[in-house]
C-alpha atoms as a PDB file:
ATOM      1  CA  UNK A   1       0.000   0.000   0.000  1.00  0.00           C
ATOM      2  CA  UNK A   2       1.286   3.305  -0.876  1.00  0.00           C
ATOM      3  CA  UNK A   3       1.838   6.409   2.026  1.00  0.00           C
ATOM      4  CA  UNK A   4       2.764   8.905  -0.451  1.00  0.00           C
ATOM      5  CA  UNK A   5       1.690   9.400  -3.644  1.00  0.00           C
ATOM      6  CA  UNK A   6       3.266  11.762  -5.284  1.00  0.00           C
ATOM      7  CA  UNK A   7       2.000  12.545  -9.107  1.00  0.00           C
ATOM      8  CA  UNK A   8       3.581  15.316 -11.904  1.00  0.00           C
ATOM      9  CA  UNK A   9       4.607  17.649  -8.990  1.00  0.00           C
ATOM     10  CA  UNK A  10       6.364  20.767 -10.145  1.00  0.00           C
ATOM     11  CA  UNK A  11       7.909  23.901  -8.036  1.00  0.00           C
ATOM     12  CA  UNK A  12       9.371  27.046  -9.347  1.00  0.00           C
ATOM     13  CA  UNK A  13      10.814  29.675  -7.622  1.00  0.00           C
ATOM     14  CA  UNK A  14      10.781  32.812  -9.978  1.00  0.00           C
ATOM     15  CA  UNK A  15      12.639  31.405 -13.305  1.00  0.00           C
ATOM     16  CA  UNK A  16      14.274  28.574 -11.020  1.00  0.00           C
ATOM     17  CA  UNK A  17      12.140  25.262 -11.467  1.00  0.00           C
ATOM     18  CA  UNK A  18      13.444  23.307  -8.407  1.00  0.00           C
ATOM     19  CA  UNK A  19      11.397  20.196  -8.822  1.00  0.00           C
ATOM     20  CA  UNK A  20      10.012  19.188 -12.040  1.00  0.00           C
ATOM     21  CA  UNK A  21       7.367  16.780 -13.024  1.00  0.00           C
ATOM     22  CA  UNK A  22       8.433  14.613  -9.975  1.00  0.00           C
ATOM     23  CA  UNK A  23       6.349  11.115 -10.073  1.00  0.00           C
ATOM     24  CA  UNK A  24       7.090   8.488  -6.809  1.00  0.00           C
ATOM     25  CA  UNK A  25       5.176   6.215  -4.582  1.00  0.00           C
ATOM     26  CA  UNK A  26       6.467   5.352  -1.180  1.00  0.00           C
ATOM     27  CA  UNK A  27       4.967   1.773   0.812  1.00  0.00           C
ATOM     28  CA  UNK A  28       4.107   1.185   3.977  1.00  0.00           C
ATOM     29  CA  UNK A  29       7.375   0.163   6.001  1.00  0.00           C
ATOM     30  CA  UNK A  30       9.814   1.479   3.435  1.00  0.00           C
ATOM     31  CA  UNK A  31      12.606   2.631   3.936  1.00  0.00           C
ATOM     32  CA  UNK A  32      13.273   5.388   1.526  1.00  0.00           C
ATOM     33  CA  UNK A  33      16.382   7.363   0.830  1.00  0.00           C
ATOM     34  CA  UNK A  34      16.277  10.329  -1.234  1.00  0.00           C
ATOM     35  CA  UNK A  35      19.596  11.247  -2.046  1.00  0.00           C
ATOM     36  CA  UNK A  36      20.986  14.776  -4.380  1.00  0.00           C
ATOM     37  CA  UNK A  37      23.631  17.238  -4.825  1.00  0.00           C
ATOM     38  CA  UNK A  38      22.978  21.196  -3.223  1.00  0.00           C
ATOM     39  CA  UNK A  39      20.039  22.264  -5.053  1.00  0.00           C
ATOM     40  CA  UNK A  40      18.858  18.820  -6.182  1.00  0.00           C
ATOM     41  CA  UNK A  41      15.543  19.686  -5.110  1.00  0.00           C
ATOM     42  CA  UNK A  42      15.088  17.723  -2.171  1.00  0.00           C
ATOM     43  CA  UNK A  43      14.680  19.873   0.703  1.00  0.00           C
ATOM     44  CA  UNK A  44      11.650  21.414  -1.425  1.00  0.00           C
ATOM     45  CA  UNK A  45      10.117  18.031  -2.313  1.00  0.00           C
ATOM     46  CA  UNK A  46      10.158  17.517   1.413  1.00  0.00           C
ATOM     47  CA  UNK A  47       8.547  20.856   2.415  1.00  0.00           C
ATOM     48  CA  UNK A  48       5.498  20.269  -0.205  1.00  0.00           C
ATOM     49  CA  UNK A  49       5.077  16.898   1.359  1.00  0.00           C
ATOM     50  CA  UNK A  50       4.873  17.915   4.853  1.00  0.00           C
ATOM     51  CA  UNK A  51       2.615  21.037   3.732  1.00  0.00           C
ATOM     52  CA  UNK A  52       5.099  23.875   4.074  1.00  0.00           C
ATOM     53  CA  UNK A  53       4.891  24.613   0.819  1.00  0.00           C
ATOM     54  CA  UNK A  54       2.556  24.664  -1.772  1.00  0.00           C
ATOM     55  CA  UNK A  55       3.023  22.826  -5.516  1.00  0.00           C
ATOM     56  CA  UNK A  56       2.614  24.816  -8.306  1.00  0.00           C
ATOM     57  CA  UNK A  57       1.701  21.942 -10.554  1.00  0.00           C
ATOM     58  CA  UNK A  58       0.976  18.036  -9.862  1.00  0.00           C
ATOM     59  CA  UNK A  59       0.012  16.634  -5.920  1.00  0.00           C
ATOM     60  CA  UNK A  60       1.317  14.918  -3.120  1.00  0.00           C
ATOM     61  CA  UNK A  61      -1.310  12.663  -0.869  1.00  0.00           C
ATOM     62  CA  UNK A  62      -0.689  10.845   2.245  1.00  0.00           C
ATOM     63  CA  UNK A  63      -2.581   7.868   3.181  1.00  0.00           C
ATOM     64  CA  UNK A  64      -4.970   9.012   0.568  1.00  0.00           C
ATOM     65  CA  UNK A  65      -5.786  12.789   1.707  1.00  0.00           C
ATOM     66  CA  UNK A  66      -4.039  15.230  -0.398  1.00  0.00           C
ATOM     67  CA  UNK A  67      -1.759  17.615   1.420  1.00  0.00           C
ATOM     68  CA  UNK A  68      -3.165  20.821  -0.361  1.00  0.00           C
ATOM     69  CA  UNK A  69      -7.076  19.819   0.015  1.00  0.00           C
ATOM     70  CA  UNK A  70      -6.861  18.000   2.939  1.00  0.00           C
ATOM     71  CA  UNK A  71      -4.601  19.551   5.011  1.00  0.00           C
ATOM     72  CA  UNK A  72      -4.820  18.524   8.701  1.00  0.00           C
ATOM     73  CA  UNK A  73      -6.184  14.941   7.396  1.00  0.00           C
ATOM     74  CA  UNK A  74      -2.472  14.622   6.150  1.00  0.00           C
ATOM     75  CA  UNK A  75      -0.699  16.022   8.525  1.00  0.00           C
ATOM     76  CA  UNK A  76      -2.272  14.073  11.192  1.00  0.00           C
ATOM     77  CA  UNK A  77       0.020  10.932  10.233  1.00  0.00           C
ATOM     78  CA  UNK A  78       3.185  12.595   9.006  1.00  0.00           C
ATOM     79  CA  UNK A  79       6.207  13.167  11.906  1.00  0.00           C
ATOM     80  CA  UNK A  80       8.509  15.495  10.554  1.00  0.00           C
ATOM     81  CA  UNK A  81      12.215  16.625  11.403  1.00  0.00           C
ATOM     82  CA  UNK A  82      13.797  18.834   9.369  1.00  0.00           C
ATOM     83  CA  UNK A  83      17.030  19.440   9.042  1.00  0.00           C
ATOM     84  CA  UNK A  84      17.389  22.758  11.544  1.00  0.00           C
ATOM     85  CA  UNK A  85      15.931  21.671  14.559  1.00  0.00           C
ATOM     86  CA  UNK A  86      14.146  24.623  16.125  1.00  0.00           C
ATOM     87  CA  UNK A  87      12.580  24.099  19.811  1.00  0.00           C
ATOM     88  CA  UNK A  88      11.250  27.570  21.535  1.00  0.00           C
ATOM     89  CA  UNK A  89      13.993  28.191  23.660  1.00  0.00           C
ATOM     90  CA  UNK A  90      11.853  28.955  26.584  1.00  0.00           C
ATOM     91  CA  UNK A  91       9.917  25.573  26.909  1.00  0.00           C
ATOM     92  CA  UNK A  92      11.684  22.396  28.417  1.00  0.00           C
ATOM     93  CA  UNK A  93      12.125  19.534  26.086  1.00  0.00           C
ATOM     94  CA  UNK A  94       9.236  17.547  28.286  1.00  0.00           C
ATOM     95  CA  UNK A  95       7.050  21.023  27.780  1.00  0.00           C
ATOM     96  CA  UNK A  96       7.705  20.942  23.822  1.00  0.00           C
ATOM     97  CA  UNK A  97       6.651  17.141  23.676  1.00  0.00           C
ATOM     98  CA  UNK A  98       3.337  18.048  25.858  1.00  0.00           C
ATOM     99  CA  UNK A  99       2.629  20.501  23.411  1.00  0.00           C
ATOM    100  CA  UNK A 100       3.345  18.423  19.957  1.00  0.00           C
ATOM    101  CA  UNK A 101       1.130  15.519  21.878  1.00  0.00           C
ATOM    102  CA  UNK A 102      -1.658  17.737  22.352  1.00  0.00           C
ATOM    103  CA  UNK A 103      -1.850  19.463  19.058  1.00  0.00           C
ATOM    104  CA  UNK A 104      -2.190  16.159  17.471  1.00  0.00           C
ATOM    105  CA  UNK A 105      -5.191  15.125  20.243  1.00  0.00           C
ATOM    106  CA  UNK A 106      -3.337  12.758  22.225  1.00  0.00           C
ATOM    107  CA  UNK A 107      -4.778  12.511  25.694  1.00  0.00           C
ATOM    108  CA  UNK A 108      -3.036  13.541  28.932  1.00  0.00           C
ATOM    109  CA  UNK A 109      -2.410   9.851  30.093  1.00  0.00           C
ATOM    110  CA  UNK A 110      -0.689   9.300  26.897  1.00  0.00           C
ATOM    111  CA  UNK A 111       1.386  11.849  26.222  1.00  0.00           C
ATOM    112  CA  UNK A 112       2.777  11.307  29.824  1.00  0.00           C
ATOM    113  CA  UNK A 113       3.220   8.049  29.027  1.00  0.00           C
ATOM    114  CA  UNK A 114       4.361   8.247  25.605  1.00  0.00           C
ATOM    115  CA  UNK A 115       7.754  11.481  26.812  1.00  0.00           C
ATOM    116  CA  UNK A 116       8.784   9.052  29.518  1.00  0.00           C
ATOM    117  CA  UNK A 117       9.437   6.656  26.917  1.00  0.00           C
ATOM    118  CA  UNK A 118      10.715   8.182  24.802  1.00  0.00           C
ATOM    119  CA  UNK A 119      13.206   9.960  27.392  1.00  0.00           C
ATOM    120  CA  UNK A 120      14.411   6.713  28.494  1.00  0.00           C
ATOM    121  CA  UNK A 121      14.659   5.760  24.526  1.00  0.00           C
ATOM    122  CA  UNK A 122      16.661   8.406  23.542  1.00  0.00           C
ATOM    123  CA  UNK A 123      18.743   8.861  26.780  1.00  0.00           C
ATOM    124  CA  UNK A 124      17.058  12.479  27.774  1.00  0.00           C
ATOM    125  CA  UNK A 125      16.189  11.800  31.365  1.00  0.00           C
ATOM    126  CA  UNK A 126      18.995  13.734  32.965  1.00  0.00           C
ATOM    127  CA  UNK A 127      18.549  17.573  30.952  1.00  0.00           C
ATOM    128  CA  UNK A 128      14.538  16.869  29.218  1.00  0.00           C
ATOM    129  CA  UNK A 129      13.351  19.235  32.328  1.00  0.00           C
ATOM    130  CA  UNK A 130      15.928  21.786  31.241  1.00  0.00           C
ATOM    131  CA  UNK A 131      14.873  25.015  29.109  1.00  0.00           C
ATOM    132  CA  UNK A 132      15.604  24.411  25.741  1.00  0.00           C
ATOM    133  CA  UNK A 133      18.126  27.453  25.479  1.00  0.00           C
ATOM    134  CA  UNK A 134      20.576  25.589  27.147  1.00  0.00           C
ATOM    135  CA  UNK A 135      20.897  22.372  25.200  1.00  0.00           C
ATOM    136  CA  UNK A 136      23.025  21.462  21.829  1.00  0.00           C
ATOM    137  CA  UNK A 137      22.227  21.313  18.645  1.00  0.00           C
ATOM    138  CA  UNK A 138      22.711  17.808  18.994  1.00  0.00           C
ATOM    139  CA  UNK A 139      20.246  17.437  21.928  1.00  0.00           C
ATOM    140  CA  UNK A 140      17.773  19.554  20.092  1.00  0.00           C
ATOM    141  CA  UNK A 141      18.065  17.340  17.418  1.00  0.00           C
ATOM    142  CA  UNK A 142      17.211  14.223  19.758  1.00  0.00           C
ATOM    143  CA  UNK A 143      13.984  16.091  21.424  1.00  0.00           C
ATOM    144  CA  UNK A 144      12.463  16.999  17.495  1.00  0.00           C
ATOM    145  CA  UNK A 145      13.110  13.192  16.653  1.00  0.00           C
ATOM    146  CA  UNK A 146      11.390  12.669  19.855  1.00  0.00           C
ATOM    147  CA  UNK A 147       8.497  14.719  18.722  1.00  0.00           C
ATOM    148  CA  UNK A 148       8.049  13.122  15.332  1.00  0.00           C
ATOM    149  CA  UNK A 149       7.574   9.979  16.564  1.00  0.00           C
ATOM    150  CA  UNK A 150       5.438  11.182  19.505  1.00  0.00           C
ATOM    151  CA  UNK A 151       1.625  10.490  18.184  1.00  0.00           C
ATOM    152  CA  UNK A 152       2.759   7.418  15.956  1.00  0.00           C
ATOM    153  CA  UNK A 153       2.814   8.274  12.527  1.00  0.00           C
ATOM    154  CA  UNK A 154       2.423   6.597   9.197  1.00  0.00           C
ATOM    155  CA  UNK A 155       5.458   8.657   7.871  1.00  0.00           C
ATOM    156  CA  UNK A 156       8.192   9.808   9.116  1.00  0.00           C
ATOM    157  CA  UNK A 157      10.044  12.826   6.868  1.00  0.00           C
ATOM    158  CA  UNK A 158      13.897  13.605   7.834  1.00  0.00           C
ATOM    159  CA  UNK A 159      16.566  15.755   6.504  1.00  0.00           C
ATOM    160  CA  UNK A 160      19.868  15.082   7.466  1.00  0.00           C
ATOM    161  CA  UNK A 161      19.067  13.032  10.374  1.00  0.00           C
ATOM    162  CA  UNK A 162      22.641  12.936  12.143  1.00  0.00           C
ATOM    163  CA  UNK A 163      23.449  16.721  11.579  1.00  0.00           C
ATOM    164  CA  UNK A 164      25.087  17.511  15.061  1.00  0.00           C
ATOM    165  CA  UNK A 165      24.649  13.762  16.702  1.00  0.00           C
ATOM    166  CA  UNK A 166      27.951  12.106  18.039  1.00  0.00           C
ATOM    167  CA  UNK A 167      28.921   8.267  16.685  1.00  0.00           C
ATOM    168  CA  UNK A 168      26.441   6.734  20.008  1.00  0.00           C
ATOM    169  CA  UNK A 169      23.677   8.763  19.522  1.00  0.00           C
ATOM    170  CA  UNK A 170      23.947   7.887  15.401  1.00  0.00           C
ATOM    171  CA  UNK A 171      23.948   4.463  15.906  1.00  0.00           C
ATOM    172  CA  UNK A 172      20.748   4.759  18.075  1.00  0.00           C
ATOM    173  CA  UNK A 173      18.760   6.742  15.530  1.00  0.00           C
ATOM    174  CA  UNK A 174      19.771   3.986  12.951  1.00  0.00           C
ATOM    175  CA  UNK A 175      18.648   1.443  15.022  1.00  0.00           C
ATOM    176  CA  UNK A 176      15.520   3.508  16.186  1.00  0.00           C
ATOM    177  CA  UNK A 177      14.904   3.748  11.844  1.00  0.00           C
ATOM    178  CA  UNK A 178      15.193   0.359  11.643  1.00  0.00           C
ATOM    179  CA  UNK A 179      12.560  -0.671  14.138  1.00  0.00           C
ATOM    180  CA  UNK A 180      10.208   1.762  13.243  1.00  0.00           C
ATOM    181  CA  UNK A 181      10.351   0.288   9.626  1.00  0.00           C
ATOM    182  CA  UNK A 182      10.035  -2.828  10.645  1.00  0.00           C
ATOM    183  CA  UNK A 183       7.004  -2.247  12.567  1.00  0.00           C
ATOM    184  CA  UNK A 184       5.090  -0.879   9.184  1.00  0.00           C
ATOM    185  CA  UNK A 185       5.911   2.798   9.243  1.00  0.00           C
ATOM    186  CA  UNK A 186       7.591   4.469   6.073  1.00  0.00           C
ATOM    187  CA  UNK A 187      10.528   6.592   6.148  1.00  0.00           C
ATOM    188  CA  UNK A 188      11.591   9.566   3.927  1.00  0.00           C
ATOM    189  CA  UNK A 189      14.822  10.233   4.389  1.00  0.00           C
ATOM    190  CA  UNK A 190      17.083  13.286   2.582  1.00  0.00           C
ATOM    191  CA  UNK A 191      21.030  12.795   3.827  1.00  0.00           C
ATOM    192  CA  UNK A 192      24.090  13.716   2.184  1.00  0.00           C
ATOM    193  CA  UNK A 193      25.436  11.074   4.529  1.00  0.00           C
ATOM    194  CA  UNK A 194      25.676   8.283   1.988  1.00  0.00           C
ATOM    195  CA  UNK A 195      27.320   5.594   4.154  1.00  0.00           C
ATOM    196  CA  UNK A 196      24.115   5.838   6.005  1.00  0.00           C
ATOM    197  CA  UNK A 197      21.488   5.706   3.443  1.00  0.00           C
ATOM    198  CA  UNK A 198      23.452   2.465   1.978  1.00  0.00           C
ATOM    199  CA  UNK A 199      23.533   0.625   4.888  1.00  0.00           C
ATOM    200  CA  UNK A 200      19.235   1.805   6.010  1.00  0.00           C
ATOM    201  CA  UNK A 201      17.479   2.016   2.802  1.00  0.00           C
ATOM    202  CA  UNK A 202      15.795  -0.193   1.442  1.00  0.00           C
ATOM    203  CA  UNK A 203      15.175   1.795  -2.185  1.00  0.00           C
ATOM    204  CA  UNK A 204      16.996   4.754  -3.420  1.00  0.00           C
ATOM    205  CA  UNK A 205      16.220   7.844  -5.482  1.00  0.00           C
ATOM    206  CA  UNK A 206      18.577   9.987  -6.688  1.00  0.00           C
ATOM    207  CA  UNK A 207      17.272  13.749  -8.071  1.00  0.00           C
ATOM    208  CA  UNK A 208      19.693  16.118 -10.172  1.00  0.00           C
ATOM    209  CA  UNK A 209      18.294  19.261 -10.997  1.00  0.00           C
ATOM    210  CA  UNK A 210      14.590  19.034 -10.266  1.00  0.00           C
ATOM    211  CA  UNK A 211      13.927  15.654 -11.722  1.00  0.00           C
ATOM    212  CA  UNK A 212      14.518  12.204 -10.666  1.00  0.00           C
ATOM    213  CA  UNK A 213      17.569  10.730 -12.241  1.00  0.00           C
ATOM    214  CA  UNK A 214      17.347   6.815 -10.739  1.00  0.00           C
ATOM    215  CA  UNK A 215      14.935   5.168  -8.596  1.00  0.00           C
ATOM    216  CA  UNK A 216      15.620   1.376  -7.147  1.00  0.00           C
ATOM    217  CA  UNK A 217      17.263  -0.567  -4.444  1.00  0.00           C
ATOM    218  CA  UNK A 218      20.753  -0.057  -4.534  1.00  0.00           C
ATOM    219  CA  UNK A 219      21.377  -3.374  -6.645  1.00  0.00           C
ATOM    220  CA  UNK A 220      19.265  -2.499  -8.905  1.00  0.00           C
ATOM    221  CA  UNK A 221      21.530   1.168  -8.981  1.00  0.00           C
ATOM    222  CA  UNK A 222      24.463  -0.366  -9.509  1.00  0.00           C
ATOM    223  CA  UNK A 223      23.472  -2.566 -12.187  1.00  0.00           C
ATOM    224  CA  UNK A 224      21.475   0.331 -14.270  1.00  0.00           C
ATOM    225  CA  UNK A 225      25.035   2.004 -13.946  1.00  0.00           C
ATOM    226  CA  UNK A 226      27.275  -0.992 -14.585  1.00  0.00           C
ATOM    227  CA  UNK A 227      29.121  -0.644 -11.460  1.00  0.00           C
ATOM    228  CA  UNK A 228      28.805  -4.231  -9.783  1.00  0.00           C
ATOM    229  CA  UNK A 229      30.449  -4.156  -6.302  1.00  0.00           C
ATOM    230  CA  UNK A 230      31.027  -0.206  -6.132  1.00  0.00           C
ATOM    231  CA  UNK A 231      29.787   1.955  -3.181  1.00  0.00           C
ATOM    232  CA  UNK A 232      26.991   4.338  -3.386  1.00  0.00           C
ATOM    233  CA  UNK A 233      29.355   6.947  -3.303  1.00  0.00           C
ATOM    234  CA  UNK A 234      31.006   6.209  -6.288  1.00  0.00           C
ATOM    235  CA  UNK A 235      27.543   5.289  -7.831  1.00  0.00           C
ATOM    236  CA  UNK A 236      25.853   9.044  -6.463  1.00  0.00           C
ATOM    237  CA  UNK A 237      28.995  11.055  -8.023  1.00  0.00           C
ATOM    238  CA  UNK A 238      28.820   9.281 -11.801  1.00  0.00           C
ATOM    239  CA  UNK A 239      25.299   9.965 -11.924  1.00  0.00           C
ATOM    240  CA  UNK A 240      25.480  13.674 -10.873  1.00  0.00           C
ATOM    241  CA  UNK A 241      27.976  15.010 -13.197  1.00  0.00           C
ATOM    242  CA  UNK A 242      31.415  13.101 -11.892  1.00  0.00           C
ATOM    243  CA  UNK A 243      34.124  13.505 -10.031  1.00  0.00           C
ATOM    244  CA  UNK A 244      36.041  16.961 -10.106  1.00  0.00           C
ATOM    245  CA  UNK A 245      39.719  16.894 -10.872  1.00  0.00           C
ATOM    246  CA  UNK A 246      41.734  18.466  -7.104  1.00  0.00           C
ATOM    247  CA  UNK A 247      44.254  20.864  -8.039  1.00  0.00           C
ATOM    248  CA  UNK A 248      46.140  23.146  -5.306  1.00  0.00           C
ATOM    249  CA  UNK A 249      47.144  26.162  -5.757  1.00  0.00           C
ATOM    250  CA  UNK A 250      50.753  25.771  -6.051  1.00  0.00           C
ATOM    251  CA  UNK A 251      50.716  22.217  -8.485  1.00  0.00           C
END
């Protein structure tokens, strides 16, 4: 079954089309990596998903609502952590996750139920009761993944997930990713960190320039390309425009 549905969807900025004619299903459970160079597109395929921005052609639906018509139908099963993680600096992280868990109707049992889990989960018991000024970017990075996964969504929507997370506190997201796949819920992911999407996901697309350049698991990447055994690095730069040529200044 499909999550997203996303059909002809176009966005231009002034002159600048920054995606164009994009076409892609996601399934439940999935695993998705969406991979690009600076000004691929993705960061604005990922904003009209999650309703931030509005399509100027085409449409995106979630669990069969559409995200323009159908706004808060949408939203209700999408978590979302983008790739700046902003938490009002004058609410505690436990304060910020009351207040996601009650705009998306949770009951008061629940939510209570639902931060001290996911405190112990993601290690915030000893600073989660201190004002959000005060913590990292790392550790406001922890509390937004915290709050995307608060009311149990369908989707989950990430850029750059480990921006500002030490090699621990990676390896807990990935294995936090993996679970949540596993237990039927689909994940978008954007990253430029390729070692990570080639080791999570479980199908790749790769956009260049508005439009989608390859879409498959990473087998099927590498065999499209004719590079058998290579890494997805290797595969990502030879399908964006290869491999610039390093010369100092003094060579």
């Amino acid at each position: 079954m499909s999550i997203v549905e996303i059909k002809n969807l176009t966005k231009r900025f002034d002159e600048v089309v920054a995606v164009n004619g994009l076409n892609l299903n996601i399934e439940s459970g999935e695993l998705f990596g969406f991979l690009g160079p600076n000004g691929a597109g993705k960061t604005t395929t990922i904003k009209i998903i999650v309703g931030l921005l509005h399509p100027d052609e085409g449409s995106v639906s979630i669990d069969g609502f559409d995200v323009v018509k159908n706004p808060e139908k949408a939203k209700k099963h999408i978590g979302y952590i983008p790739d700046n993680p902003y938490i009002y600096d004058r609410l505690t992280g436990r304060e910020f996750l009351e207040l996601v868990g009650s705009l998306y109707g949770m009951n008061r049992k629940l939510i209570t139920e639902r931060i001290e889990w996911l405190f112990e989960l993601f290690g915030i018991e000893d600073w989660g009761d201190d004002y959000a000024a005060e913590y990292s970017h790392g550790m406001r990075q922890k509390i937004i993944m915290a709050s995307a996964i608060m009311h149990d969504p369908k989707l989950i929507m990430i850029d750059e997930p480990m921006v500002g997370l030490d090699p621990q506190s990676q390896r807990l997201v990935k294995g936090v990713l993996k679970k949540l796949s596993e237990r039927g819920i689909s994940i978008f992911m954007s990253t430029h960190t390729l070692s990570v999407a080639e080791e999570l996901c479980t199908r790749i697309g790769i956009i260049h320039k508005g439009e989608l350049l390859k879409l498959g698991t990473l087998e099927q990447l590498r065999t499209d390309a004719k590079m058998g055994g290579k890494s997805l690095e290797e595969l990502f730069v030879k399908l964006t425009g290869g491999e610039r040529k390093i010369k100092l200044w003094d060579e």
